[in-house]
Protein backbone atom coordinates (compact mmCIF):
# COMPACT_ATOMS: atom_id res chain seq x y z
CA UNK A 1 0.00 0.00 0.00
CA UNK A 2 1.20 3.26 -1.33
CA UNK A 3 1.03 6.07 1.78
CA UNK A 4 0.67 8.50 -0.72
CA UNK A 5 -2.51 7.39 -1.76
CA UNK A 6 -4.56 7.62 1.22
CA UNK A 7 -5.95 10.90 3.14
CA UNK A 8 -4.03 12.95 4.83
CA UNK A 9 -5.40 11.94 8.12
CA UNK A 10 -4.34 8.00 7.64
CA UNK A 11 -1.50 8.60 6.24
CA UNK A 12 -0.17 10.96 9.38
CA UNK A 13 -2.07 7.62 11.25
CA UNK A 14 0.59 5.38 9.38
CA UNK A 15 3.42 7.03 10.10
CA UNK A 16 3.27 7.64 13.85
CA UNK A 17 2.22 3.21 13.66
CA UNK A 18 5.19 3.18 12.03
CA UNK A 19 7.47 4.31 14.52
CA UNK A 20 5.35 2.10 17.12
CA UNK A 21 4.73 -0.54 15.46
CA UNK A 22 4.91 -2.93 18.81
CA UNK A 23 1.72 -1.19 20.30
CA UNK A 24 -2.04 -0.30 19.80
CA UNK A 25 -1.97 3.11 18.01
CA UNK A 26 -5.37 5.02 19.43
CA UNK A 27 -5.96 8.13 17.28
CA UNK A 28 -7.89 10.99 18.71
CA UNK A 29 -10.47 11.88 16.09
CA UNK A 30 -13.45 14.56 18.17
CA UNK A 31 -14.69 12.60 21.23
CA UNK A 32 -13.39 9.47 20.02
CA UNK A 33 -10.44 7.65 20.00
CA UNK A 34 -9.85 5.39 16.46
CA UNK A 35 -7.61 2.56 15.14
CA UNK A 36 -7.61 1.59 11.81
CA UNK A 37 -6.21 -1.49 9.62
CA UNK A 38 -4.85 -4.63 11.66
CA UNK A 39 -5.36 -2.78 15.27
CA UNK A 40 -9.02 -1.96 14.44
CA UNK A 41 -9.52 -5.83 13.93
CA UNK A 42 -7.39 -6.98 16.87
CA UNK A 43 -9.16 -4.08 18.67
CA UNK A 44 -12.18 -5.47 17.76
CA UNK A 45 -11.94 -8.66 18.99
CA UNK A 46 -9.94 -8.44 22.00
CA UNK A 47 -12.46 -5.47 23.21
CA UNK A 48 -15.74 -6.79 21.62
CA UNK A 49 -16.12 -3.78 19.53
CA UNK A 50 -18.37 -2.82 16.17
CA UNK A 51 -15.71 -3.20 13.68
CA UNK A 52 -16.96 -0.19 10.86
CA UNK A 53 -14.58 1.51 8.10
CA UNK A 54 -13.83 4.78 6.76
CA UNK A 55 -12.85 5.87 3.38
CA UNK A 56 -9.21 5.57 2.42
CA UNK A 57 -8.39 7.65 -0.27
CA UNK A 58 -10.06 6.92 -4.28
CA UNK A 59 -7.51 4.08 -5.08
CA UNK A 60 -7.90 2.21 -1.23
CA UNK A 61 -11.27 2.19 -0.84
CA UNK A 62 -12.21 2.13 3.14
CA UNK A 63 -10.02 0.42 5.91
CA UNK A 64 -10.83 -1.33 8.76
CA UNK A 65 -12.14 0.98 11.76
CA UNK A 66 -12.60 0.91 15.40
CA UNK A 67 -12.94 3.18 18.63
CA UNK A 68 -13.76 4.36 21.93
CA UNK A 69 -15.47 7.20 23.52
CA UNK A 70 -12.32 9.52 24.56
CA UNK A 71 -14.45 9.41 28.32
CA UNK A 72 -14.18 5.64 28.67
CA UNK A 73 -10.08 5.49 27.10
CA UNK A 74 -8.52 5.07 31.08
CA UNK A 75 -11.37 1.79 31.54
CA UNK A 76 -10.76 0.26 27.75
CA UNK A 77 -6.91 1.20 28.06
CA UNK A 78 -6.71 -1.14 31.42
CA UNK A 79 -8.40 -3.98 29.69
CA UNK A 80 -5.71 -3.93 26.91
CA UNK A 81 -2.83 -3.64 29.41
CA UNK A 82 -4.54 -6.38 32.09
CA UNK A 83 -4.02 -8.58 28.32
CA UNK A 84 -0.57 -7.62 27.80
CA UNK A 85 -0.52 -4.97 25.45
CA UNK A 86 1.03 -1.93 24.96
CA UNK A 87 -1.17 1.09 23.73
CA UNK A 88 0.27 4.70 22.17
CA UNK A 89 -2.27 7.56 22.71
CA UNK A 90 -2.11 10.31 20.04
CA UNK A 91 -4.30 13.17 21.14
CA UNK A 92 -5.32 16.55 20.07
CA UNK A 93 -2.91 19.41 20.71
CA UNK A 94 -4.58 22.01 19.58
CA UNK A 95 -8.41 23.47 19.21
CA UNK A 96 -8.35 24.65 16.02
CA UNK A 97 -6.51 23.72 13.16
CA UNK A 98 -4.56 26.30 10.74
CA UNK A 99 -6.32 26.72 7.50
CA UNK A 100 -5.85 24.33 5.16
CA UNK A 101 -4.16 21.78 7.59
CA UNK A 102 -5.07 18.71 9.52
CA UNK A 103 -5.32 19.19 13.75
CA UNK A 104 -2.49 18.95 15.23
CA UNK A 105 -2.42 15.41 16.91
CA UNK A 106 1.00 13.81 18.29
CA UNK A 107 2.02 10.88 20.73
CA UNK A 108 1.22 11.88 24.61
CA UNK A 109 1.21 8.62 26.45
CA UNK A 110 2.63 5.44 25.85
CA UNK A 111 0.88 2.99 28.22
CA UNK A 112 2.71 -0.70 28.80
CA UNK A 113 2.20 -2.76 32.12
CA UNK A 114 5.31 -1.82 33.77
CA UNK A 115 4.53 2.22 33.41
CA UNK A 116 1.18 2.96 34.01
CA UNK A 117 0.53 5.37 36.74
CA UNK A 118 -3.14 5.62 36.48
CA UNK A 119 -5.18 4.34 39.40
CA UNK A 120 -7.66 2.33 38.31
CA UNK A 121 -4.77 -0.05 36.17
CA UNK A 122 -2.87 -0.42 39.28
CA UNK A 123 -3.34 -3.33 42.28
CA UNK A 124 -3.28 -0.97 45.02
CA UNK A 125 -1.57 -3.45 47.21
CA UNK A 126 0.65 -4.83 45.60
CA UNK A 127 3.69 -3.41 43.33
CA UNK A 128 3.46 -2.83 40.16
CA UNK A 129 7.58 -3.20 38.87
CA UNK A 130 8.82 -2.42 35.77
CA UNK A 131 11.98 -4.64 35.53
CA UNK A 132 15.30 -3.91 33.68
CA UNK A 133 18.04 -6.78 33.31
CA UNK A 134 21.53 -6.87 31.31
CA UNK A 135 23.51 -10.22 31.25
CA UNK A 136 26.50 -11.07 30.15
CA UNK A 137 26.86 -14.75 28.97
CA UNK A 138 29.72 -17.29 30.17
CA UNK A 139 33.14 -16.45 28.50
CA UNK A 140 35.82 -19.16 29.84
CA UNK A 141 36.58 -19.02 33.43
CA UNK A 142 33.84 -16.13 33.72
CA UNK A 143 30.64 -16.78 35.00
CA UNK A 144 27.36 -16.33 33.68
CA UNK A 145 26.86 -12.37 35.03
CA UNK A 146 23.21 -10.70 35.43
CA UNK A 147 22.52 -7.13 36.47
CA UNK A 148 18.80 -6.38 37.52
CA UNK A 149 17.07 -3.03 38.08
CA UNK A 150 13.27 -2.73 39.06
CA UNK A 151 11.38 0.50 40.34
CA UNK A 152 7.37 0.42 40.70
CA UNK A 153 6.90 4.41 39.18
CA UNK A 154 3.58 4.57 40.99
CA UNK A 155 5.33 4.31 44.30
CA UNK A 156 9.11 5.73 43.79
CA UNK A 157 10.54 2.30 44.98
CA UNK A 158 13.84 1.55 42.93
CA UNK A 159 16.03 -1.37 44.10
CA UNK A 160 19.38 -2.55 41.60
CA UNK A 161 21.06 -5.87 42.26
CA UNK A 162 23.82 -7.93 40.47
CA UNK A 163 24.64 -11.14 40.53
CA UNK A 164 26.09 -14.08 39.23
CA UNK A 165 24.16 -17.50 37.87
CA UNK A 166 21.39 -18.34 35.23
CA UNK A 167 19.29 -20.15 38.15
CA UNK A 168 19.33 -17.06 40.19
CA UNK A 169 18.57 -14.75 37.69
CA UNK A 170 15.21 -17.01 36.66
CA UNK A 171 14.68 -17.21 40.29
CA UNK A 172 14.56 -14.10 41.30
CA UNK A 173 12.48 -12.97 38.11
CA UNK A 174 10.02 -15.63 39.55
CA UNK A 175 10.04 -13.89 42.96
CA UNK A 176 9.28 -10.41 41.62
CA UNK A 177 6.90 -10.97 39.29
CA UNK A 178 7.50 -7.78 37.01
CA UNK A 179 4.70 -6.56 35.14
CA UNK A 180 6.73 -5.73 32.59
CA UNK A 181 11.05 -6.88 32.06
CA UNK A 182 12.86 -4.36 29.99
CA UNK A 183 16.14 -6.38 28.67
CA UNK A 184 18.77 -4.93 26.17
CA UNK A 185 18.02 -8.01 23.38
CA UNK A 186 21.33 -8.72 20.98
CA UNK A 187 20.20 -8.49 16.90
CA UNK A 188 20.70 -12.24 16.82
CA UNK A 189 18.37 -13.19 19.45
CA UNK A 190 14.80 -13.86 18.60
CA UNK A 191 13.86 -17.11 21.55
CA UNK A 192 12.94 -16.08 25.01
CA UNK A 193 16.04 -16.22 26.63
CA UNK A 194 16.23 -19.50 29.04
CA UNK A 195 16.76 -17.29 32.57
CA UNK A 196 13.24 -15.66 31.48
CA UNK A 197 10.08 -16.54 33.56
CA UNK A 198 7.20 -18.46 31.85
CA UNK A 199 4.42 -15.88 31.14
CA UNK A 200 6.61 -12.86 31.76
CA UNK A 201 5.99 -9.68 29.57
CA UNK A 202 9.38 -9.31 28.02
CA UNK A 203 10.66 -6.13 25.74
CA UNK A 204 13.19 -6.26 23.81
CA UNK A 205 15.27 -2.96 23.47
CA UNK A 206 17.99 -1.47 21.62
CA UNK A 207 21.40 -2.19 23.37
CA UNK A 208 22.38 1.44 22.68
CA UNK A 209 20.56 3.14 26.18
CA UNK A 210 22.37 -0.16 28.27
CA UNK A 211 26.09 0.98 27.10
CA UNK A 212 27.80 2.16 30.19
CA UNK A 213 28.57 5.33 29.32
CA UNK A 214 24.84 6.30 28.08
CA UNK A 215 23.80 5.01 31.77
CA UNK A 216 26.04 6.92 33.30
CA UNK A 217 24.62 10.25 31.10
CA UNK A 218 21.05 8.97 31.70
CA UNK A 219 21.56 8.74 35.57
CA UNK A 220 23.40 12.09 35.59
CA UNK A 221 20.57 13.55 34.22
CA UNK A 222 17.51 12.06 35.86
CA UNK A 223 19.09 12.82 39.69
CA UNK A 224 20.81 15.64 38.52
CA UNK A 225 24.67 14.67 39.67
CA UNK A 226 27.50 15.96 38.49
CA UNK A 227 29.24 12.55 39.09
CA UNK A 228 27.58 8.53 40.73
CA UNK A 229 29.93 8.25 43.49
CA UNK A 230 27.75 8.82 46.14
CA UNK A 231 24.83 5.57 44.11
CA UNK A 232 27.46 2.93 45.27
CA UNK A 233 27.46 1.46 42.03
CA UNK A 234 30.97 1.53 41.02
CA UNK A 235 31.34 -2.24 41.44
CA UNK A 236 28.44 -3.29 40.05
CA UNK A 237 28.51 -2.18 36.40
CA UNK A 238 25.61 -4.57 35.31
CA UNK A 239 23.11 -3.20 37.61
CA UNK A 240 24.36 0.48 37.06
CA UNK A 241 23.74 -0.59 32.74
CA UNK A 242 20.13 -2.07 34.08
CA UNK A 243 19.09 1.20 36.17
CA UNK A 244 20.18 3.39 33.17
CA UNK A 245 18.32 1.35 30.64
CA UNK A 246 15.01 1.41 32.79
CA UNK A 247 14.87 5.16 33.35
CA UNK A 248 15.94 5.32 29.60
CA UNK A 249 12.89 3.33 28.83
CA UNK A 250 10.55 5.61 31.34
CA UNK A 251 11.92 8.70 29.48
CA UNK A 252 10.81 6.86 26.03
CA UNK A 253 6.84 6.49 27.50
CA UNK A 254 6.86 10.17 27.48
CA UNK A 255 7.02 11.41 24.52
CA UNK A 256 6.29 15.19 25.28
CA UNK A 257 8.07 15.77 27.72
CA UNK A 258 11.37 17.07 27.96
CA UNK A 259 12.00 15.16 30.92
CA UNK A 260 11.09 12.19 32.81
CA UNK A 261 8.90 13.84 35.08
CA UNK A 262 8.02 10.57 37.79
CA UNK A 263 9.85 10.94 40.71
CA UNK A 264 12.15 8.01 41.78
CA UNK A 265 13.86 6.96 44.69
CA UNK A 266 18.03 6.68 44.45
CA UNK A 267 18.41 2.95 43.64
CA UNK A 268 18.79 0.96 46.92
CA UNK A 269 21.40 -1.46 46.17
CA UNK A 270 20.61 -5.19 47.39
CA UNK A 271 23.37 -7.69 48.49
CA UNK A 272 23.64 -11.44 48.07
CA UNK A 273 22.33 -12.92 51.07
CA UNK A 274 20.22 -9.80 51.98
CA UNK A 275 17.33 -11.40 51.99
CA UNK A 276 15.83 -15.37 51.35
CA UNK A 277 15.10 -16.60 47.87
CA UNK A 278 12.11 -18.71 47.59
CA UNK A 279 11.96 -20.44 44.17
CA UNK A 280 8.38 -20.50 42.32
CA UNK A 281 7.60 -24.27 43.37
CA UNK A 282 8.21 -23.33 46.80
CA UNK A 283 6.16 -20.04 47.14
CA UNK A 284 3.32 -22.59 45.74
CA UNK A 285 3.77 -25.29 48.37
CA UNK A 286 3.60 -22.95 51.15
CA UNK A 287 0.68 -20.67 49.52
CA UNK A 288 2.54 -17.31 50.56
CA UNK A 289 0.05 -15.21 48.35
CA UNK A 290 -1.91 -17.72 46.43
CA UNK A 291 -3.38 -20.95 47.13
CA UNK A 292 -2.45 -24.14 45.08
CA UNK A 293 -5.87 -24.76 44.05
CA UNK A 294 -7.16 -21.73 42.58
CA UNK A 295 -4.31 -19.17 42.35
CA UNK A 296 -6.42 -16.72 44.70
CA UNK A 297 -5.79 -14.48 47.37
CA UNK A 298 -8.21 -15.79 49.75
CA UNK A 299 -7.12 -18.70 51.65
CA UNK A 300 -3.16 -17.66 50.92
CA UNK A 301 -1.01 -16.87 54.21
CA UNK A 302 -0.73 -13.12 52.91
CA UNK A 303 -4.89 -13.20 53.06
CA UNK A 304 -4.65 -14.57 56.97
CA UNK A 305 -2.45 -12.16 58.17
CA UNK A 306 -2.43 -8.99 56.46
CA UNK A 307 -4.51 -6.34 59.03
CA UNK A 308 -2.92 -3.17 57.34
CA UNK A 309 -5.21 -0.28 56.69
CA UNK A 310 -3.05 0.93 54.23
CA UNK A 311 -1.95 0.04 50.72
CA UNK A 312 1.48 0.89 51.11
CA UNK A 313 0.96 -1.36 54.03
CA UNK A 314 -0.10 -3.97 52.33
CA UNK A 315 2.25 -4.11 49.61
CA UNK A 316 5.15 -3.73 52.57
CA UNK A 317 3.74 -6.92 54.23
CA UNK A 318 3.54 -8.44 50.87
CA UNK A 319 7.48 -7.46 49.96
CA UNK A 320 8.45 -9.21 53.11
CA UNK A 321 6.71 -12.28 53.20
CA UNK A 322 8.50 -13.09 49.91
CA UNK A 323 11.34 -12.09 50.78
CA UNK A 324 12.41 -12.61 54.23
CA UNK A 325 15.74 -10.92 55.82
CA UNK A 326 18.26 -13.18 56.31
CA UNK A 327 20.34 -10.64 58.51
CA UNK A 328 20.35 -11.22 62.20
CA UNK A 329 20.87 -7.21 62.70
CA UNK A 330 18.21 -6.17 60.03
CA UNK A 331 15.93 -8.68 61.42
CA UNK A 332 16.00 -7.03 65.05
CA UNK A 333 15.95 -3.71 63.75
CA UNK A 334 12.53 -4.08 62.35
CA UNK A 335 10.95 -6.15 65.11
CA UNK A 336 12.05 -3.09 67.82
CA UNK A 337 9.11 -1.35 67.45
CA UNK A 338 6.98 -3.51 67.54
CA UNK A 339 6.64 -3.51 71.47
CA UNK A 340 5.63 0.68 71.18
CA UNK A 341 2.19 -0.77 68.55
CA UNK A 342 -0.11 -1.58 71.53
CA UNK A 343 0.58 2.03 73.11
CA UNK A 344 -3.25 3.67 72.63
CA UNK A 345 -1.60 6.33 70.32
CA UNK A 346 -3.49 8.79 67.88
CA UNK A 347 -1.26 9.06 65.14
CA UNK A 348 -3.14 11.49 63.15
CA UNK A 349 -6.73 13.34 62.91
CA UNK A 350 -7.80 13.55 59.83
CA UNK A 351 -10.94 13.49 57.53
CA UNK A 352 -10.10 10.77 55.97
CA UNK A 353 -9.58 7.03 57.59
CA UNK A 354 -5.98 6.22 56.92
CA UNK A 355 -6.97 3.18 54.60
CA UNK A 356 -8.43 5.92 51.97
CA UNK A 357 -4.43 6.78 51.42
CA UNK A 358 -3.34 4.44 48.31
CA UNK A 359 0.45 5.11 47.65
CA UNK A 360 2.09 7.84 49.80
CA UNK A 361 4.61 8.69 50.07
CA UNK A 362 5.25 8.20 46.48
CA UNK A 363 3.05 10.84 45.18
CA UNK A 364 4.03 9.76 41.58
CA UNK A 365 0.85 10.43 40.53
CA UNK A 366 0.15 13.81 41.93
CA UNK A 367 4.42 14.72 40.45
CA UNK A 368 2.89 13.57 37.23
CA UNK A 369 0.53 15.00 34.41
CA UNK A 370 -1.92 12.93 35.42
CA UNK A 371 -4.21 14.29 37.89
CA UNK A 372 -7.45 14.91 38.19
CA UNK A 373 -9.29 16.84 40.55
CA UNK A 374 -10.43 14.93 42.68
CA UNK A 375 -6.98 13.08 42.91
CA UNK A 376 -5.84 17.12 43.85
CA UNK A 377 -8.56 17.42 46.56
CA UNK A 378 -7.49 14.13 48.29
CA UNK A 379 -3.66 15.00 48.12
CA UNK A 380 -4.52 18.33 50.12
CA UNK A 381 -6.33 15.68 52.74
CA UNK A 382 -3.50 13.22 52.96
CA UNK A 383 0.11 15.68 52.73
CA UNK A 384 -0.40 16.86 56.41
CA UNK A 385 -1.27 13.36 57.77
CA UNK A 386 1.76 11.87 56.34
CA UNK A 387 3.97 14.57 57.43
CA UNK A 388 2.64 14.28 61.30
CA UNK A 389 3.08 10.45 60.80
CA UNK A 390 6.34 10.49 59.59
CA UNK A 391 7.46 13.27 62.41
CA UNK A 392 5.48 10.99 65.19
CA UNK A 393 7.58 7.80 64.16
CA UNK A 394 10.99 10.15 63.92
CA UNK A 395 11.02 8.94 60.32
CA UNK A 396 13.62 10.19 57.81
């Protein structure tokens, strides 16, 4: 099919599917967003839409078409990422267009599973990780090497760790269950790689943004250092490539702005040994956070003991239960206050019952572009609670 030959409006369509040619392209057209061609099918079907057309250009004829209302995009846009798919939004930038040209529409939003920020696509308690891993195969007496970034952008939380070892790679993949793995894949390789989860969303990426030196740049920029002494990644070069890659990848989702503008947490750097590594059959047999039978919640060891009123509660009980300290010293240090819980302490007054607070302190969402107002009005509730909270507990 000659681009040339259809209307103006399909063939600007082609040419931004072009350059994402991985993901559902949704194309603002009034109070709809459209897909055309192979995504209005797939769209279609996936989404149980009325699969219509619209006229081409004279020598195409029409082309496959297929939308949803602009009011229902967050709800239809959660369905598609819940499935596994990636979806570009291309929205309206201006009002009115300049005479004789077609509205200015470009690529705001890239959604995938590992970067949505958007409540109602996120398990409130329980992390949502984007994962970022660069390996470096067996060469003589050298191990197999792995480095492994993964930060949950609704939340802040950014952890790095490198390591050595197929198995534990594949291991602790299983553990974290990443929404989405970010991996820098060589030209060559087309198989999922054999230290890759069953059922994990994998993307491929150019090599380029892993390069140690293009890291380095990218973490420069995105914590604003003159220099990464002070990250404590000097001797671990994988996980520093991994971290760089990831926020690389964040940046990429963003396609606006001039900045990645989600607020992250300096990596915290995770030794061997740390914590316990429970391998996938294991986590079964016990029924940490789903039963055997069903793969539910309900009946799971997480379900019988989790009595936290908050989600960030809940997804810090969750963290720990599958992955237990090891360390004698770090074990004591967060059992001490436990013995101060059963003081009869108000921690804070507030409108608002402390479970109605998703995912401070990360604030991602109110840092971001996308709020709404309500999302503003309950921020105003929950800043001054947090702060009293965090002064009551003499937290950092």
């Amino acid at each position: 099919m000659d681009p040339l030959q259809l209307t103006p409006m399909l063939r600007h369509y082609v040419e931004l599917k072009a350059a994402h040619p991985e993901r559902v392209l949704l194309y603002r057209l009034g109070d709809f967003f459209e897909c055309f061609f192979e995504d209005a099918i797939e769209l279609s079907r996936v989404l149980e839409l009325t699969l219509t057309g619209k006229e081409g250009g004279k020598a195409i004829g029409r082309v496959p078409m297929a939308g949803i209302p602009h009011h229902a995009a967050e709800r239809y846009c959660a369905d598609l990422i819940r499935r596994g798919y990636s979806v570009a939004l291309c929205d309206q930038l201006e009002t009115t267009p300049t005479k004789g040209a077609l509205l200015k529409r470009d690529i705001t939003r890239v959604l995938t599973p590992g970067t949505v920020l958007e409540e109602g696509m996120l398990r409130a308690r329980r992390n949502n990780w984007l994962a970022a891993v660069v390996v470096e195969a067996a060469k003589g007496t050298q191990p197999f090497r792995w480095g492994l970034a993964h930060a949950d952008v609704s939340t802040g939380d950014v952890q790095v760790i490198e390591q050595t070892g197929s198995a534990g790679l594949h291991q602790q993949l299983s553990q974290l269950e990443a929404a989405e793995l970010v991996w820098a894949a060589p030209p060559e390789e087309s198989a999922v790689p054999a230290w890759c989860p069953q059922g994990l969303r994998l993307t491929p990426m150019a090599t380029t943004p892993f390069s140690r030196p293009e890291a380095e740049a990218t973490l420069q920029q995105h914590y604003g250092l003159a220099n990464l002494d002070g990250l404590g990644l000097a001797d671990q070069p994988l996980a520093l490539r991994a971290i760089g890659g990831l926020l690389r990848y964040l940046r990429d989702t963003q396609p606006l702005e001039d900045d990645l503008n989600v607020p992250l947490e300096v990596p915290q750097i995770v030794h061997s040994g740390d914590t316990l590594i429970i391998d996938a059959q294991t986590r079964r047999n016990l029924e940490l956070t789903s039963t055997q039978r069903d793969g539910q919640l309900q009946g799971s060891l997480l379900w019988a003991i989790d009595r936290t009123l908050t989600a960030m509660g809940g997804r810090c009980l969750r963290r720990w239960l599958e992955a237990p300290l090891m360390d004698r010293r770090q074990i004591e240090q967060r059992q001490a206050p436990v013995p101060a819980m059963p003081e009869p302490v108000i921690w804070w007054r507030s409108p608002m019952d402390s479970s109605g607070c998703p995912s401070w302190p990360g604030a991602s969402t109110l840092a971001s572009t996308i709020v709404t107002p309500t999302g503003c009005r309950l921020s105003a509730h929950r800043i001054r609670p947090w702060r009293s909270w965090r002064k009551r507990c003499a937290m950092p």
